[in-house]
Protein backbone atom coordinates (compact mmCIF):
# COMPACT_ATOMS: atom_id res chain seq x y z
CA UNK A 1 90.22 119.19 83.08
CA UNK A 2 86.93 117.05 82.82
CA UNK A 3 87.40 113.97 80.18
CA UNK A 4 85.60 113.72 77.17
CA UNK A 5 82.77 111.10 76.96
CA UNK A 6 82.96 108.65 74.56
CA UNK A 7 80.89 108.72 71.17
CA UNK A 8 79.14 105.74 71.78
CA UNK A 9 78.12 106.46 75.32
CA UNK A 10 75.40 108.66 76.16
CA UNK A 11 76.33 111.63 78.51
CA UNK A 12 73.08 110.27 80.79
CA UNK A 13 70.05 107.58 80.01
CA UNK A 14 68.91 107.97 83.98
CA UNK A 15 65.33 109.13 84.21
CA UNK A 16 65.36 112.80 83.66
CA UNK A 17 64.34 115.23 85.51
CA UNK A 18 62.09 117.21 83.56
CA UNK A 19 61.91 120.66 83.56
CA UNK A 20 61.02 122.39 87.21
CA UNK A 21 60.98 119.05 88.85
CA UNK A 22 64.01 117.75 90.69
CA UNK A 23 65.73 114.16 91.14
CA UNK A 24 65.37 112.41 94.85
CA UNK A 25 69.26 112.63 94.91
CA UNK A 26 72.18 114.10 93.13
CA UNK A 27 74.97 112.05 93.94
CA UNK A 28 78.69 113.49 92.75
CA UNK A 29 81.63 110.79 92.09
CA UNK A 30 81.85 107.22 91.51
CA UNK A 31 84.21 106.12 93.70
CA UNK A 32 83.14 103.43 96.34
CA UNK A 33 81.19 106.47 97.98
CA UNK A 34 79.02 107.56 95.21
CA UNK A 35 78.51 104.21 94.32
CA UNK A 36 77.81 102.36 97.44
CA UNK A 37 75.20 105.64 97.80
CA UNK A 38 73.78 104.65 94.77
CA UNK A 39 72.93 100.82 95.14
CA UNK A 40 71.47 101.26 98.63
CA UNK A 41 69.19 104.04 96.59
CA UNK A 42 68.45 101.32 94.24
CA UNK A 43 68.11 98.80 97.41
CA UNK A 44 65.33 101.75 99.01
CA UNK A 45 63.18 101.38 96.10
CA UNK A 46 64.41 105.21 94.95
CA UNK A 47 65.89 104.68 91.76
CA UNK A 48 65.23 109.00 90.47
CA UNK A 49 68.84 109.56 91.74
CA UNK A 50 71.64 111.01 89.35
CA UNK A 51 75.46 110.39 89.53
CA UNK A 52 77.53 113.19 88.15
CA UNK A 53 81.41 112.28 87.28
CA UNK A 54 83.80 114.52 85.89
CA UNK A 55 85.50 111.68 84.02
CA UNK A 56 84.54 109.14 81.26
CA UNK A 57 84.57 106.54 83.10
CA UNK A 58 84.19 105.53 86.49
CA UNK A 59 86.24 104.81 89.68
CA UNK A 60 86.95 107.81 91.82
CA UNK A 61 90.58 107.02 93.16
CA UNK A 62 91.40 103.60 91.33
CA UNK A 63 91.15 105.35 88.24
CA UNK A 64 92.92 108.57 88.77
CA UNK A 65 95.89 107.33 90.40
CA UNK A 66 98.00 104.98 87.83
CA UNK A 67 101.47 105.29 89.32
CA UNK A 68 103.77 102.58 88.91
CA UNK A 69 102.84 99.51 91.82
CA UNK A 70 99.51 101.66 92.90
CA UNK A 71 97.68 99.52 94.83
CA UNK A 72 95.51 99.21 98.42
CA UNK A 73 97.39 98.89 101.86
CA UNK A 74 94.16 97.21 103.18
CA UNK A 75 93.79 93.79 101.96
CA UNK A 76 90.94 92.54 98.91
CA UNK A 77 88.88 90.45 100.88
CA UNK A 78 88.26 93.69 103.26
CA UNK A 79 88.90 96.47 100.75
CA UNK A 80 85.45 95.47 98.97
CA UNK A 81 81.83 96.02 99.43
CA UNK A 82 80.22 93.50 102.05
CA UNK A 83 77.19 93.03 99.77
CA UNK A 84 79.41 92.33 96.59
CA UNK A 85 82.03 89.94 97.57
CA UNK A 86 84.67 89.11 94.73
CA UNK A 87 85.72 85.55 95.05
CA UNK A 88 88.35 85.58 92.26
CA UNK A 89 90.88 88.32 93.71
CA UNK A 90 94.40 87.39 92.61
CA UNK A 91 96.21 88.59 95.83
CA UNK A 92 95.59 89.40 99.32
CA UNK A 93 96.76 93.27 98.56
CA UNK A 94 94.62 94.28 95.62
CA UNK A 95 96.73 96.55 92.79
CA UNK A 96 95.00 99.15 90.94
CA UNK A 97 93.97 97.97 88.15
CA UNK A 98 91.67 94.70 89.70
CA UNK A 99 90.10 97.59 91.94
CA UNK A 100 89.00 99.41 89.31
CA UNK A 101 87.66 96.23 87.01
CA UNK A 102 86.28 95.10 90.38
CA UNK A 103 84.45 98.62 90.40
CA UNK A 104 83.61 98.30 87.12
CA UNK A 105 81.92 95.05 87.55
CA UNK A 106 80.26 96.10 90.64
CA UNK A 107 78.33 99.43 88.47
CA UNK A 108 77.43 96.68 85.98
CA UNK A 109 76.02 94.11 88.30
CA UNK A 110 73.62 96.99 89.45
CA UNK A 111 72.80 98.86 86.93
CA UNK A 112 74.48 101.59 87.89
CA UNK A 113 75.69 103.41 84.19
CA UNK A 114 72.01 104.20 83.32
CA UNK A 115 72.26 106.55 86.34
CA UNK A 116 75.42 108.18 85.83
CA UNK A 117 76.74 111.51 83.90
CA UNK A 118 80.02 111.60 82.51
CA UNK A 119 82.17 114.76 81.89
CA UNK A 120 79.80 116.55 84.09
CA UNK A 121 82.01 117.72 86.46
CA UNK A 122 80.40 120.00 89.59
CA UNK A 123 81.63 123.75 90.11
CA UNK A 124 79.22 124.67 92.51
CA UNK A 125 76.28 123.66 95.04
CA UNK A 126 73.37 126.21 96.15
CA UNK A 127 70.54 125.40 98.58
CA UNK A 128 67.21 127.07 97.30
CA UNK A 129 65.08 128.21 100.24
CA UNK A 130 61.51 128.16 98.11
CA UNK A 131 62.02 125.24 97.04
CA UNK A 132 64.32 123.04 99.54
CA UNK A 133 66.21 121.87 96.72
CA UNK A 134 69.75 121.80 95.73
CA UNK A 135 70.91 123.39 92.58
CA UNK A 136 74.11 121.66 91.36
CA UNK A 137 76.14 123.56 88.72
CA UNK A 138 78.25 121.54 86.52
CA UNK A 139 80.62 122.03 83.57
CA UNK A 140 82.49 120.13 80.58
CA UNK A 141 81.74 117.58 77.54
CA UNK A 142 78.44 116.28 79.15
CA UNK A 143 76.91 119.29 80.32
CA UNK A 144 75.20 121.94 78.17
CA UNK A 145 76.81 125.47 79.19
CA UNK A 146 75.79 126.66 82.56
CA UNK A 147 73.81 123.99 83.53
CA UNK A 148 72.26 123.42 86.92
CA UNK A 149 70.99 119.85 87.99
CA UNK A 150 68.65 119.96 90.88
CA UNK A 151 67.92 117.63 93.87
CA UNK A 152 65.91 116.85 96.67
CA UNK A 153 69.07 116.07 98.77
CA UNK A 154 72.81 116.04 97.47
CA UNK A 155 75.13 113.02 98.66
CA UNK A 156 78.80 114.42 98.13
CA UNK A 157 81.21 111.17 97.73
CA UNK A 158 84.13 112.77 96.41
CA UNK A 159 86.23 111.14 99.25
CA UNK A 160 89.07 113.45 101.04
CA UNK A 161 91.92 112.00 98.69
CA UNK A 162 91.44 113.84 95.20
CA UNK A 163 92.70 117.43 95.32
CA UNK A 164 96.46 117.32 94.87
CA UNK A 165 98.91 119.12 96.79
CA UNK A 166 101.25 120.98 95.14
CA UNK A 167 103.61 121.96 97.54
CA UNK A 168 104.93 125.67 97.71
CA UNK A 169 108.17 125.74 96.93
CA UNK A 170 110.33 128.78 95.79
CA UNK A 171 110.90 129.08 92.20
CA UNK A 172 108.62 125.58 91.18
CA UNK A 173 107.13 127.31 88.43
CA UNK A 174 110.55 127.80 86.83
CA UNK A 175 111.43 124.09 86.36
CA UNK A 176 111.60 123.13 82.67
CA UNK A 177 111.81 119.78 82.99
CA UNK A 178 108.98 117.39 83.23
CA UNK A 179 106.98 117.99 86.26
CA UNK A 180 103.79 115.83 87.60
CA UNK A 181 102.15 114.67 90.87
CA UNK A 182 101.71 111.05 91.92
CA UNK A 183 97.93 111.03 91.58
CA UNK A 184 98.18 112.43 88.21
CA UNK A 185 100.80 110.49 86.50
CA UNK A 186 102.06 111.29 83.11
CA UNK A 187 102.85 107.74 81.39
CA UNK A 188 104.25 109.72 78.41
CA UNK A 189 107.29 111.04 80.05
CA UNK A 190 109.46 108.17 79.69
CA UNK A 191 112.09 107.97 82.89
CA UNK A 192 114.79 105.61 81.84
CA UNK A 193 118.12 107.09 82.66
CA UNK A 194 116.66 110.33 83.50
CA UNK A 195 117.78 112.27 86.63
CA UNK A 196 114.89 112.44 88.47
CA UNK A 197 113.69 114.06 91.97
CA UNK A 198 110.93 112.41 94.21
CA UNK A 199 109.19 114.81 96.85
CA UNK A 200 107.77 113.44 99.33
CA UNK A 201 107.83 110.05 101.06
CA UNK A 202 103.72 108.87 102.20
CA UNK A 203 101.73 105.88 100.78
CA UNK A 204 102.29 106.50 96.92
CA UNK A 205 105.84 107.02 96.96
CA UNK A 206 106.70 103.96 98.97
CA UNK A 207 104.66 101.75 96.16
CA UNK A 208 105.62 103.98 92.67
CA UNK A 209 109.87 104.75 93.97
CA UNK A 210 110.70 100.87 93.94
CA UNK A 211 109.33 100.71 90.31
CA UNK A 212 111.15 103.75 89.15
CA UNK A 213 114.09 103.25 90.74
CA UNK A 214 115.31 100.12 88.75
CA UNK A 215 115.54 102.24 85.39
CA UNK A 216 116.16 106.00 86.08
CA UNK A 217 119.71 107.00 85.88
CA UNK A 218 119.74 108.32 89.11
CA UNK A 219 116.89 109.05 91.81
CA UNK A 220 117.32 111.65 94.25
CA UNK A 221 114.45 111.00 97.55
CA UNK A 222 113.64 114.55 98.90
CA UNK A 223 112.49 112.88 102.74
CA UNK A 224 110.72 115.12 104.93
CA UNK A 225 109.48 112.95 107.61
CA UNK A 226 110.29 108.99 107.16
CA UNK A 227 107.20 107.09 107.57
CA UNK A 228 106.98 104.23 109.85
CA UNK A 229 106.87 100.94 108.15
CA UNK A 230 106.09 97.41 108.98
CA UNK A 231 106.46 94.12 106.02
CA UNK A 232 103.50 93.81 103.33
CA UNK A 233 102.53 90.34 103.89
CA UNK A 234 101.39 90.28 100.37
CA UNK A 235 100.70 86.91 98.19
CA UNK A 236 98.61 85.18 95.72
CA UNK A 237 95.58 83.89 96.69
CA UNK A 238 95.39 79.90 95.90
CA UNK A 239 93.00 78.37 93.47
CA UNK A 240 92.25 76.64 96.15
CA UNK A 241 91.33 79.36 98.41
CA UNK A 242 89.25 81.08 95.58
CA UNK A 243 87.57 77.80 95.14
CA UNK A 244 86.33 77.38 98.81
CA UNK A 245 85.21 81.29 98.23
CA UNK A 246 82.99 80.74 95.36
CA UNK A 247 81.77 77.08 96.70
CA UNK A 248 81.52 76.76 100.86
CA UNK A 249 79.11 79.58 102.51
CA UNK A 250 81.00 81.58 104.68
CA UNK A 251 84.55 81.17 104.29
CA UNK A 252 85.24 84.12 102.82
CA UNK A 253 83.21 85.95 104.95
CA UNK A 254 85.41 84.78 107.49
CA UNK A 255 88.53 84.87 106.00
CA UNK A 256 87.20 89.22 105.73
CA UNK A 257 86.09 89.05 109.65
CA UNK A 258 89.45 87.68 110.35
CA UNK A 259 91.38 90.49 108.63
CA UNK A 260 88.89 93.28 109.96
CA UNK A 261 89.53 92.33 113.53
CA UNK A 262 93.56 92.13 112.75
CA UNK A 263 93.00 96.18 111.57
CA UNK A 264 90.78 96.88 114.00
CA UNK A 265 93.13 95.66 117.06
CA UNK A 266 95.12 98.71 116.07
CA UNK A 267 92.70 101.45 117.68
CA UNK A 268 94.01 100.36 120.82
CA UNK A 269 97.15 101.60 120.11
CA UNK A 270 96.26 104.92 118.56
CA UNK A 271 94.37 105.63 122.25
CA UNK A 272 97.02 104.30 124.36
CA UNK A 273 100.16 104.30 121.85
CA UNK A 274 102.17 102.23 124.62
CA UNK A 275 100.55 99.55 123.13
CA UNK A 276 102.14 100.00 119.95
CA UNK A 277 105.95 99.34 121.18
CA UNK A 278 105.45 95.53 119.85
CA UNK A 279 104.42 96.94 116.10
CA UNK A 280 106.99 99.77 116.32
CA UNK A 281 109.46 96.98 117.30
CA UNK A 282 108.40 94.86 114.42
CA UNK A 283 109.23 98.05 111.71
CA UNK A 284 112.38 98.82 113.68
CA UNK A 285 113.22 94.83 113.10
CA UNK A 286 112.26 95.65 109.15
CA UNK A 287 114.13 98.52 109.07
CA UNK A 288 117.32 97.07 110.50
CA UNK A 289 117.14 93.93 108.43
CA UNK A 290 116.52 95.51 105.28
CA UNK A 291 118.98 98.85 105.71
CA UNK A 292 122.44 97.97 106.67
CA UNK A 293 123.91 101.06 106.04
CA UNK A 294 124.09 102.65 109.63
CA UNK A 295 123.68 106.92 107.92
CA UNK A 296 120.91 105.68 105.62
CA UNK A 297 119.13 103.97 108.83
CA UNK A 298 119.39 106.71 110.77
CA UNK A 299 117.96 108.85 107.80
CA UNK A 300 114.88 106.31 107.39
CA UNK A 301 114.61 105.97 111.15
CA UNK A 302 111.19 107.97 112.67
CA UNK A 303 111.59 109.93 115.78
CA UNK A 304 107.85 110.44 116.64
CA UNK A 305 104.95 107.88 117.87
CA UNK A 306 104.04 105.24 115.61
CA UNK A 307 100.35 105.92 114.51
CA UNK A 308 100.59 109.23 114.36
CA UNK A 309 100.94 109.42 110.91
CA UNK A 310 99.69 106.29 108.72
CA UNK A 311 101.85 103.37 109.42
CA UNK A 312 102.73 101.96 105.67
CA UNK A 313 103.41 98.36 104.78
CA UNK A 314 105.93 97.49 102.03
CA UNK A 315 108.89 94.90 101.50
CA UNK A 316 110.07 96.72 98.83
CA UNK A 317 110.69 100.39 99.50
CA UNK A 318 113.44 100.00 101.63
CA UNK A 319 115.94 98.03 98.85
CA UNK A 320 115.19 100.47 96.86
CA UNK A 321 117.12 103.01 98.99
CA UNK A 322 119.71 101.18 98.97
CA UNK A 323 120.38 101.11 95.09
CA UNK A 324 123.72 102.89 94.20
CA UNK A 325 121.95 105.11 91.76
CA UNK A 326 119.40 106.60 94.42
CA UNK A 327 120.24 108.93 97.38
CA UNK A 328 117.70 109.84 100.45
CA UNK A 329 118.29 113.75 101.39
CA UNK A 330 116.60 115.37 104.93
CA UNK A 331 118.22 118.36 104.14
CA UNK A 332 114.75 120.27 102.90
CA UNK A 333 114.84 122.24 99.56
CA UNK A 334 115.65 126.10 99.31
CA UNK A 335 114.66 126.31 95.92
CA UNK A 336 113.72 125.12 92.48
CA UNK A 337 115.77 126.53 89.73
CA UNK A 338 115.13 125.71 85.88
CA UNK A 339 117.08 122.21 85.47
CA UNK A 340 118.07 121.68 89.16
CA UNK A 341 116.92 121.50 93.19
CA UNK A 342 118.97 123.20 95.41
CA UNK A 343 118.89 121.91 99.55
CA UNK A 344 119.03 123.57 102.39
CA UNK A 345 122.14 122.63 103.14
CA UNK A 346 123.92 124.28 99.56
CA UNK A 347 123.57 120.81 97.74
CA UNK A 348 122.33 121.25 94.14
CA UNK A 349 120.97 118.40 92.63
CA UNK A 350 120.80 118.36 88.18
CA UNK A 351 117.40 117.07 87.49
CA UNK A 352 115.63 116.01 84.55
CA UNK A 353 111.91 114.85 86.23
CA UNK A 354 110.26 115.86 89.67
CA UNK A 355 107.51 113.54 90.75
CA UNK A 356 105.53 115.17 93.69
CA UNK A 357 104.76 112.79 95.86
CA UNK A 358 103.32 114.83 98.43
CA UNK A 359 99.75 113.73 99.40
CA UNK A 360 96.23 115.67 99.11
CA UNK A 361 94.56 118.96 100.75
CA UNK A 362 92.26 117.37 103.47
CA UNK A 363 91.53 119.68 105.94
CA UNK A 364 91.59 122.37 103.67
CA UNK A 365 89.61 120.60 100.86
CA UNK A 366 86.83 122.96 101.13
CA UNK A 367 88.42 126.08 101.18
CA UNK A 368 87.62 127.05 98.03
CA UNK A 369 84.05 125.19 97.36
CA UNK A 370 80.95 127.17 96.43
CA UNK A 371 78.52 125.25 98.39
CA UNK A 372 76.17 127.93 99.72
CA UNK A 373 73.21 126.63 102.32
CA UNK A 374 70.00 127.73 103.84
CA UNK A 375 70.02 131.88 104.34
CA UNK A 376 73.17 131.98 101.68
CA UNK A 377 75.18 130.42 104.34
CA UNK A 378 78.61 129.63 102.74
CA UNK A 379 80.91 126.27 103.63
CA UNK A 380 83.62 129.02 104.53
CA UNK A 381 81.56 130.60 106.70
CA UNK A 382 80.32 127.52 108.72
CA UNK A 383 83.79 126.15 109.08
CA UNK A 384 85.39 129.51 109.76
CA UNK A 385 86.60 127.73 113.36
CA UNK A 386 87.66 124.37 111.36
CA UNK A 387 86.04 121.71 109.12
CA UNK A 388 82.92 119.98 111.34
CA UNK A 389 80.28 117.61 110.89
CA UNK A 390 77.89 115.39 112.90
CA UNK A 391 79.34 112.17 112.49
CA UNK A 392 81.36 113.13 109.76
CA UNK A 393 77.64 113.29 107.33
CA UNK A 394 75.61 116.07 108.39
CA UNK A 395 76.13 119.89 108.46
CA UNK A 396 74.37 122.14 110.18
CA UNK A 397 72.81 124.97 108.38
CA UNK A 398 73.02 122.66 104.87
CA UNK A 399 69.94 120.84 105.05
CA UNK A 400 69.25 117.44 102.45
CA UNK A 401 73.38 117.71 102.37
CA UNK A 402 75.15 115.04 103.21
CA UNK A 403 78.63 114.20 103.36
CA UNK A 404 80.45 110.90 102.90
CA UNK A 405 83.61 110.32 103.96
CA UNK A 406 83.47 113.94 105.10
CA UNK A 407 85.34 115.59 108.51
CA UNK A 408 86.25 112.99 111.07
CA UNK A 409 85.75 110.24 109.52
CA UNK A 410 89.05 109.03 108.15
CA UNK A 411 90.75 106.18 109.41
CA UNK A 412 94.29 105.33 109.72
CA UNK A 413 94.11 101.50 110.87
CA UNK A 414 90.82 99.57 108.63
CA UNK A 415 88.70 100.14 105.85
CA UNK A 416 87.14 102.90 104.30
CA UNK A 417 84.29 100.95 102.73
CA UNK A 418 83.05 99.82 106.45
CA UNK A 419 82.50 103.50 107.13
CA UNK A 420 81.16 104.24 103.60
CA UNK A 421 78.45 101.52 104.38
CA UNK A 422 77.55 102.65 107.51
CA UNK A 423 76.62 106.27 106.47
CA UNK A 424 75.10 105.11 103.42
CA UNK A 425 72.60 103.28 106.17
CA UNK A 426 72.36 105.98 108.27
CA UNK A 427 71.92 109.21 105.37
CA UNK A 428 68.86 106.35 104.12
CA UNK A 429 67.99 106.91 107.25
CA UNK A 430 67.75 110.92 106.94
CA UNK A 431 65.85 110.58 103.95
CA UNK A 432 63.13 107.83 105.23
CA UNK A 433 62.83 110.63 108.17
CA UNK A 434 62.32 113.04 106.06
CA UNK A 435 59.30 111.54 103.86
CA UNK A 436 57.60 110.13 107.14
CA UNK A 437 56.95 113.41 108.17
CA UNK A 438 55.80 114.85 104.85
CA UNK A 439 58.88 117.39 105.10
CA UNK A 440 60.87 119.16 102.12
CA UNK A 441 63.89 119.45 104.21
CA UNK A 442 65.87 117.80 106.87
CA UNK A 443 68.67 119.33 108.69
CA UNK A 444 70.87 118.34 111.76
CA UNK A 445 70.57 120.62 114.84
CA UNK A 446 73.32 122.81 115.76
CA UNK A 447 73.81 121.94 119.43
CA UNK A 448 73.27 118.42 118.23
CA UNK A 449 76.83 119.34 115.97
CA UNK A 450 78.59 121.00 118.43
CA UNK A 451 77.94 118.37 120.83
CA UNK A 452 79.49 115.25 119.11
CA UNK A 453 82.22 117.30 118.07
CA UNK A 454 82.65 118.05 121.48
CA UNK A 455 83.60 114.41 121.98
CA UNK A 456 85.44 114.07 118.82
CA UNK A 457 87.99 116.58 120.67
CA UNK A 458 87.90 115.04 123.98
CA UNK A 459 88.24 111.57 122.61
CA UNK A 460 91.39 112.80 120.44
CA UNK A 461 92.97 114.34 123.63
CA UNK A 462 96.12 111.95 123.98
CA UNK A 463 95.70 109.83 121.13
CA UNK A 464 98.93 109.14 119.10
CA UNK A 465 97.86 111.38 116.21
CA UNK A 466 97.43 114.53 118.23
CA UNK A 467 100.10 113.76 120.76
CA UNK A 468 102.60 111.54 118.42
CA UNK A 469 104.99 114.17 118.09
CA UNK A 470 104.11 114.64 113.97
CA UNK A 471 102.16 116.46 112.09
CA UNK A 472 99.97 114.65 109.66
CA UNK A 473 96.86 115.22 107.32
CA UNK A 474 94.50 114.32 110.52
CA UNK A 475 95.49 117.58 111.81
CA UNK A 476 94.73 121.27 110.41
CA UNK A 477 96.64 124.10 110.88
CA UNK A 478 96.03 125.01 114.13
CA UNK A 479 97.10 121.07 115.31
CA UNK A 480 93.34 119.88 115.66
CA UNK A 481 92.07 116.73 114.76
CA UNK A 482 89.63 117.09 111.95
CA UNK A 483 90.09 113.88 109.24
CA UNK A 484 90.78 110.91 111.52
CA UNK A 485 87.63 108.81 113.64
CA UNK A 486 88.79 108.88 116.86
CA UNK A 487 87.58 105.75 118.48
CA UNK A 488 87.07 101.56 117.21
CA UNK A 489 85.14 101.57 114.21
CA UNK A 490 82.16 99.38 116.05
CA UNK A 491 81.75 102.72 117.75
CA UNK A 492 80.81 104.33 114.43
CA UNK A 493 78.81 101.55 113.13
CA UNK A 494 76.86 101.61 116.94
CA UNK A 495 76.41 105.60 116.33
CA UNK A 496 74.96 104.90 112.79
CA UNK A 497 73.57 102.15 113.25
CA UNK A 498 70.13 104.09 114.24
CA UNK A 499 69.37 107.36 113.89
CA UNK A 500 68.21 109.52 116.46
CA UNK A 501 65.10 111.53 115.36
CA UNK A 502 65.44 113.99 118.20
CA UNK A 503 69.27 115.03 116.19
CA UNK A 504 67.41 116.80 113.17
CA UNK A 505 64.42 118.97 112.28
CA UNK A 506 62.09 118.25 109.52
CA UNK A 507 60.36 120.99 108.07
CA UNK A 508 59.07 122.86 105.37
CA UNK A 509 56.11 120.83 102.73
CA UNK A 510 56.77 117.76 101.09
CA UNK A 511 57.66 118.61 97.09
């Protein structure tokens, strides 16, 4: 359900598209996608762009997911925009709250909230063939009732991480006690000496289960698949490391070149996951010094390829198994009943709370979108063999749609925002293209597709998260790689870096 917008706030003050015209570019979310999209509009000199956002305020991921100890696994001084460095972070692993004041600050610094809709969430996307424009259907508080926005091109920066998964399970419906997913925490169910159930054990649970666990009454850990883990070498950043930050040129940029080499030293491993015995020994090390209790090890102990799954970092989840009031189970749940879980194994477990914990649809995001392209083409339709897109932006038979953060272009070892920058560059690109040669639409070419995802496959063949022995959210039903980049990112950045005008058609008259 879309947020209401605020009194005081007006639902958009952006230049308006008046009636039969269309902006340059619609832009959905305002996450570090939408936004980075939007200030290298502004940068361009195109400044006729909308931002539509569902909620009242912005921030994409930092501002729907307010679990207890949410934060980033990549560290501040990388997990930021390279244009808008923050020289005042208070610790090398950024919680959620700085992110989103840091995202905050960053929309103000550019004038970003002139350009942006709240409560206008999207429902549906339709190419026009007369006039090469999008038409962008939207609903709630800050949209009038069946209201279409329209655009030149359509930037989609919803990120892969913001549909839930609920996971089916038999008789879930029937619980009656209090029931909520990670990314959609309810602060108003209080949990102090409550029995309550955790599902699932990936990124949010390791950082929200320590926090719960020192005031329920008892905390039962449903564990599918342990997750390898390695130490969070988290601390506060001196005063007089901000200091040199905000005073001596270049020392923070190198204290964030430093850090992105450290991440990106771990694509060597994914390729040729020998490499990664030294890491995997340094998480068995964790493991054994932090769990003494030989069954609970064994329990928390992987049996598949590190990388194949995201390797976590935390100091902190693994005491928390240990408390006397919280017990791991790998026995897999037969059912939900009304006040209780029952395992696999007969064990029924009294609950009063279930927190799902169990990730987001990725490879199946789409399933369900009404985005309809060029000759009524539908997503579905195009994707009937799996999710595809050239260089994870691009779709063939969508033309003026472009896709951040969309199929194959996940990573599992550095930071988003690198990759978010580099297609921002490289969709500018598409667009510059596209006004050069007077066109109405640009589109990539189909063989062009097929051929770099050609290479995605061969280039995943043996890598740990295909051959790692797990399954994972890289992977889609049928065990193909579809989320995750599959080489360094300096790869991507060299394939963005300049785009190839011989890749896409420009056609139709400008508009």
């Amino acid at each position: 359900m879309a947020a209401s917008v605020p009194a005081d706030r007006p639902a958009v003050v952006t230049p308006a598209a008046g009636p039969g015209r269309a902006y340059s570019v619609v832009i959905v979310g305002t996450g570090f996608s939408g936004l980075g999209m939007a200030i290298g509009l502004k940068k361009s000199g195109v400044h006729d762009f909308v931002i539509l956002e569902k909620a009242d305020e912005v921030g994409g991921t930092w501002r729907e997911n307010t679990y207890p100890g949410c934060g980033c696994d990549i560290m501040s001084l990388l997990y930021s925009f390279s244009f808008a460095p923050k020289a005042d972070w208070s610790r090398m692993f950024p919680k959620q709250a700085e992110l989103l004041e840091y995202i905050k600050d960053v929309v103000a610094e550019h004038g970003l909230e002139q350009h942006i809709r709240f409560g206008a969430e999207v429902t549906g996307a339709e190419y026009d063939d007369a006039s090469d424009t999008w038409g962008v259907s939207i609903a709630g508080p800050g949209a009038a009732p069946g209201e279409v926005v329209r655009g030149r091109a359509l930037a989609a920066g919803m990120g892969p991480l913001h549909q839930p998964n609920v996971p089916d399970l038999p008789g879930l419906d029937s619980f009656e006690g209090a029931m909520f997913h990670s990314a959609e925490w309810n602060h108003d169910v209080d949990l102090a000496g409550r029995r309550v159930a955790v599902i699932g054990t990936g990124a949010s649970a390791i950082q929200f289960v320590p926090q719960i666990a020192k005031k329920v009454g008892s905390l039962t850990l449903f564990q599918r698949t342990p997750p390898w883990i390695i130490p969070k070498p988290d601390r506060r950043i001196t005063g007089v490391e901000r200091a040199l930050f905000r005073r001596v040129p270049g020392v923070q940029r190198a204290y964030r070149d430093g850090i992105y080499l450290m991440q990106e030293s771990f694509v060597l491993g994914f390729k040729n996951p020998r490499l990664l015995k030294a890491a995997s020994g340094l998480a068995k090390w964790h493991l054994n010094r932090q769990v003494k209790d030989p069954g609970l090890r064994r329990k928390l102990t992987p049996d598949y390829t590190m990388g194949c799954k995201r390797t976590l970092v935390s100091s902190d989840y693994y005491p928390a198994l240990t408390r006397p009031n919280v017990e791991v189970t790998t026995a897999g749940i037969a059912e939900v009943r009304p006040h209780s879980i029952v395992a696999k194994d007969g064990t029924e477990y009294p609950v009063d709370a279930i927190i799902l914990g169990t990730g987001f649809h990725v490879t199946d995001a789409f399933e369900h979108a009404h985005i309809v392209g060029r000759d009524g083409l539908k997503i579905q339709e195009a994707w009937k063999d799996g999710i595809e897109a050239h260089l994870g932006v691009t779709v063939a038979g969508f033309p003026n749609l472009f896709l951040l953060l969309g199929p194959n272009s996940g990573l599992g070892h550095n930071s988003m925002i690198f990759i978010i920058e580099a297609q921002v560059r490289y969709v500018l690109q598409c667009l510059k293209m596209r006004e050069a040669r007077g066109g109405s639409r640009i589109s990539v070419r189909p063989a062009v597709q097929r051929r770099f995802n050609r290479w995605v496959q061969e280039k995943s063949e043996g890598a740990v998260w295909v051959a790692g022995g797990c399954t994972s959210w890289y992977l889609d039903r049928d065990g193909v790689n579809r989320a995750a980049w599959p080489a360094s990112t300096v790869n991507y950045w060299l394939r963005t870096r300049r785009l190839d005008p011989a890749d896409f058609e420009v056609a139709g008259p400008a508009r």
